[in-house]
C-alpha atoms as a PDB file:
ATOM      1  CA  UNK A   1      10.600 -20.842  36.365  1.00  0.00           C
ATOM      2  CA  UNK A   2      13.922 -19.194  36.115  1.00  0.00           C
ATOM      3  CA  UNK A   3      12.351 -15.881  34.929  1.00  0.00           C
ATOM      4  CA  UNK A   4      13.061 -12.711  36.941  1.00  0.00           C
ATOM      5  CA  UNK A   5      11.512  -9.306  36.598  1.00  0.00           C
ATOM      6  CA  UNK A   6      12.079  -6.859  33.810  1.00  0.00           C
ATOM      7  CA  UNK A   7      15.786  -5.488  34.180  1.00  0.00           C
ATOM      8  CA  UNK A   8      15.133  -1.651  32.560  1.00  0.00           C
ATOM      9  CA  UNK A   9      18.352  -0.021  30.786  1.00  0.00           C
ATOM     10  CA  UNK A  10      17.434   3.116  30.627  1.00  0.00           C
ATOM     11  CA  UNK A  11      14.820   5.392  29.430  1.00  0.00           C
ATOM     12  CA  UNK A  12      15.666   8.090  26.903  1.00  0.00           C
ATOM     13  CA  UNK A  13      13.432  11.209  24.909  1.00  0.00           C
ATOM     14  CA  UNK A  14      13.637  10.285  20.885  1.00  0.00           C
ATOM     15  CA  UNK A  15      10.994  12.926  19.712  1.00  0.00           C
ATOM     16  CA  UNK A  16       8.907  15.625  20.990  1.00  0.00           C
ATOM     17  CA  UNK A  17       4.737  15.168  20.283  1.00  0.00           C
ATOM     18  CA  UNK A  18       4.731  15.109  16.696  1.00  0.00           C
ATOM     19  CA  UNK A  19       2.887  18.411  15.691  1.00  0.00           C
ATOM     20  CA  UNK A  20       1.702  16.489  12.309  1.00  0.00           C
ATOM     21  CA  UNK A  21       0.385  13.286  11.025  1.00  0.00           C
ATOM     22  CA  UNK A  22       0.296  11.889  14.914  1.00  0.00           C
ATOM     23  CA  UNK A  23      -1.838   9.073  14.614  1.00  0.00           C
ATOM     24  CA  UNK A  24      -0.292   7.209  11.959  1.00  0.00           C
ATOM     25  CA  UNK A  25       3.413   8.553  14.043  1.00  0.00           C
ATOM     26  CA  UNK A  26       1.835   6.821  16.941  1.00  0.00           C
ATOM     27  CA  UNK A  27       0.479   3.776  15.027  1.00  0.00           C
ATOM     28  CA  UNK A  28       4.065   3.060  13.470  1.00  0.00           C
ATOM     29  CA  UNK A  29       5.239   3.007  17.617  1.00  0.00           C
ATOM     30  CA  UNK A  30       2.950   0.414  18.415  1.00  0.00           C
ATOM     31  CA  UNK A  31       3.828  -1.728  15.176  1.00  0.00           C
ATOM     32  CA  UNK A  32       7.205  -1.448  15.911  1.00  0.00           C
ATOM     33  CA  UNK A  33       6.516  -2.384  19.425  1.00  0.00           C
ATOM     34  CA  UNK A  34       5.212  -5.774  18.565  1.00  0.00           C
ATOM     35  CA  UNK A  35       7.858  -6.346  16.398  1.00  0.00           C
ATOM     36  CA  UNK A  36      11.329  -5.073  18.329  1.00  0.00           C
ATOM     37  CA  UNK A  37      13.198  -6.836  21.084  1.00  0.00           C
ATOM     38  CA  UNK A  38      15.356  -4.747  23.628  1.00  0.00           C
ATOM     39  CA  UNK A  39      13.333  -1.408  23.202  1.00  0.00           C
ATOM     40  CA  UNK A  40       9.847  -0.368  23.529  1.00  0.00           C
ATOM     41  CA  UNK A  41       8.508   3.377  22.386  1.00  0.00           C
ATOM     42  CA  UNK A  42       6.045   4.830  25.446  1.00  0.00           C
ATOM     43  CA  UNK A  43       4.892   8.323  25.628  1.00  0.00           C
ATOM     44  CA  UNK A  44       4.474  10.930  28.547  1.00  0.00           C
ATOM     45  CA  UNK A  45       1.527  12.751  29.360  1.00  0.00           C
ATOM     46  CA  UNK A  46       2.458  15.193  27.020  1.00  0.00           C
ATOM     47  CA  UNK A  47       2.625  13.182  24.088  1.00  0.00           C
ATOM     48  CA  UNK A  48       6.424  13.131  23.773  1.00  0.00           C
ATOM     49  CA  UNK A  49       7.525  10.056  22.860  1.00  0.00           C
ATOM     50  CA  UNK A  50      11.030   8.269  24.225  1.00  0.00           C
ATOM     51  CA  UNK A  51      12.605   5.185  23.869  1.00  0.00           C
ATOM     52  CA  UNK A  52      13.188   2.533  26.827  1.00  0.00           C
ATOM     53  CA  UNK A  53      15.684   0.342  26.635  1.00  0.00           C
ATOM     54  CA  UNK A  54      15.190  -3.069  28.489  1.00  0.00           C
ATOM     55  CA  UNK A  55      16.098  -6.613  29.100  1.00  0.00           C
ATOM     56  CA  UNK A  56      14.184  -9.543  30.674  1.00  0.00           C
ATOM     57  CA  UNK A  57      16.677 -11.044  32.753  1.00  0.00           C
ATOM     58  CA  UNK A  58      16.808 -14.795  33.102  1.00  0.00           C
ATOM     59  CA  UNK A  59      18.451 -15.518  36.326  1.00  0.00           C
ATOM     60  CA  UNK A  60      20.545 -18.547  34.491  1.00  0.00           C
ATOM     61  CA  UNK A  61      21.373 -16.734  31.130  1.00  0.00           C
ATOM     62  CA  UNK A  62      21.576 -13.141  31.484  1.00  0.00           C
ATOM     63  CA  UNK A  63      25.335 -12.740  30.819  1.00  0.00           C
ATOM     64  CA  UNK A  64      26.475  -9.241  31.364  1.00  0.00           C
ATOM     65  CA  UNK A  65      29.498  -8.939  28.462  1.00  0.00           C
ATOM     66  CA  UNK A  66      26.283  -8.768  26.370  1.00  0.00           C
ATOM     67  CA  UNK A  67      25.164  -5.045  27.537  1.00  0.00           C
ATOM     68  CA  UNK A  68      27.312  -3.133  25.623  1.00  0.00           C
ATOM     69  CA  UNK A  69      26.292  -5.410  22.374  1.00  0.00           C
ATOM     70  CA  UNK A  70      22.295  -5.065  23.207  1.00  0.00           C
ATOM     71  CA  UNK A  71      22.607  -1.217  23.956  1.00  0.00           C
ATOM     72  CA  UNK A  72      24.476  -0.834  20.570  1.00  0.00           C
ATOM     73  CA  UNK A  73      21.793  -2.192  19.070  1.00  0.00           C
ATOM     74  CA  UNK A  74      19.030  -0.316  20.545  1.00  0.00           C
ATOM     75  CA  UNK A  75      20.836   3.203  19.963  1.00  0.00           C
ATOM     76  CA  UNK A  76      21.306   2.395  15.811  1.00  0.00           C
ATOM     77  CA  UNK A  77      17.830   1.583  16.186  1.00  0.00           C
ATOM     78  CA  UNK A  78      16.670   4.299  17.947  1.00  0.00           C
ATOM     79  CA  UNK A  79      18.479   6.402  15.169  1.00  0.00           C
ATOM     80  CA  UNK A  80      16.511   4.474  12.638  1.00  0.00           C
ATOM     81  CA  UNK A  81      13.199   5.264  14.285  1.00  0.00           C
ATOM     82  CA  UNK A  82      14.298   8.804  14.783  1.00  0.00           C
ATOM     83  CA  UNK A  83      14.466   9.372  11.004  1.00  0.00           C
ATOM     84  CA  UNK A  84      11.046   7.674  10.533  1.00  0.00           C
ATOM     85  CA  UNK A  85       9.383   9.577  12.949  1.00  0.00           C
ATOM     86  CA  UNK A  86      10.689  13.336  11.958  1.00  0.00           C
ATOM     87  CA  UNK A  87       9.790  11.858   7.685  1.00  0.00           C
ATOM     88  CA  UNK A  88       6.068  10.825   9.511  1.00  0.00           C
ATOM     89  CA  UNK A  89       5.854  14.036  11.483  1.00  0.00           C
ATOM     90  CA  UNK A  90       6.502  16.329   8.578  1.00  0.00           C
ATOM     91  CA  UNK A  91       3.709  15.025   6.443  1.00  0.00           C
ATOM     92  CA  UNK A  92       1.140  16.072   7.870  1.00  0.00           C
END
């Protein structure tokens, strides 16, 4: 099917377990799950939450010039989120 496994990027912490307002910090995560391409938010067993950069490699389109363009784009993101999730933390 020309479809290969998940190629994973890298995996990276973005925010300690929120200490306030942590449902609707971990409801955001999985909206902006659905939603983003390249990145997905998971948490450890501690409720930390990090950021893991991936790519579903296509064995006749994956061109590798394009890393440095799709990790760009995951890191502004990642700053993005980062400023959502420390405004979400802090309200409760």
């Amino acid at each position: 099917n020309g479809l290969g496994n998940p190629g994973y990027l890298g995996v990276a912490m973005l925010y300690i377990r929120p200490q306030g307002n942590q449902r609707e910090v971990y409801r955001q995560l999985l909206l902006n799950n659905a939603r983003v391409l390249f990145s997905k938010f998971v948490l450890d067993a501690d409720g930390d939450i990090w950021v893991r950069a991936a790519i579903l490699r296509l064995r006749s389109v994956f061109v590798p010039e394009k890393l440095k363009h799709i990790m760009g784009a995951v890191l502004q993101a990642a700053d993005h989120w980062y400023v959502d999730l420390l405004t979400l933390a802090t309200r409760g």
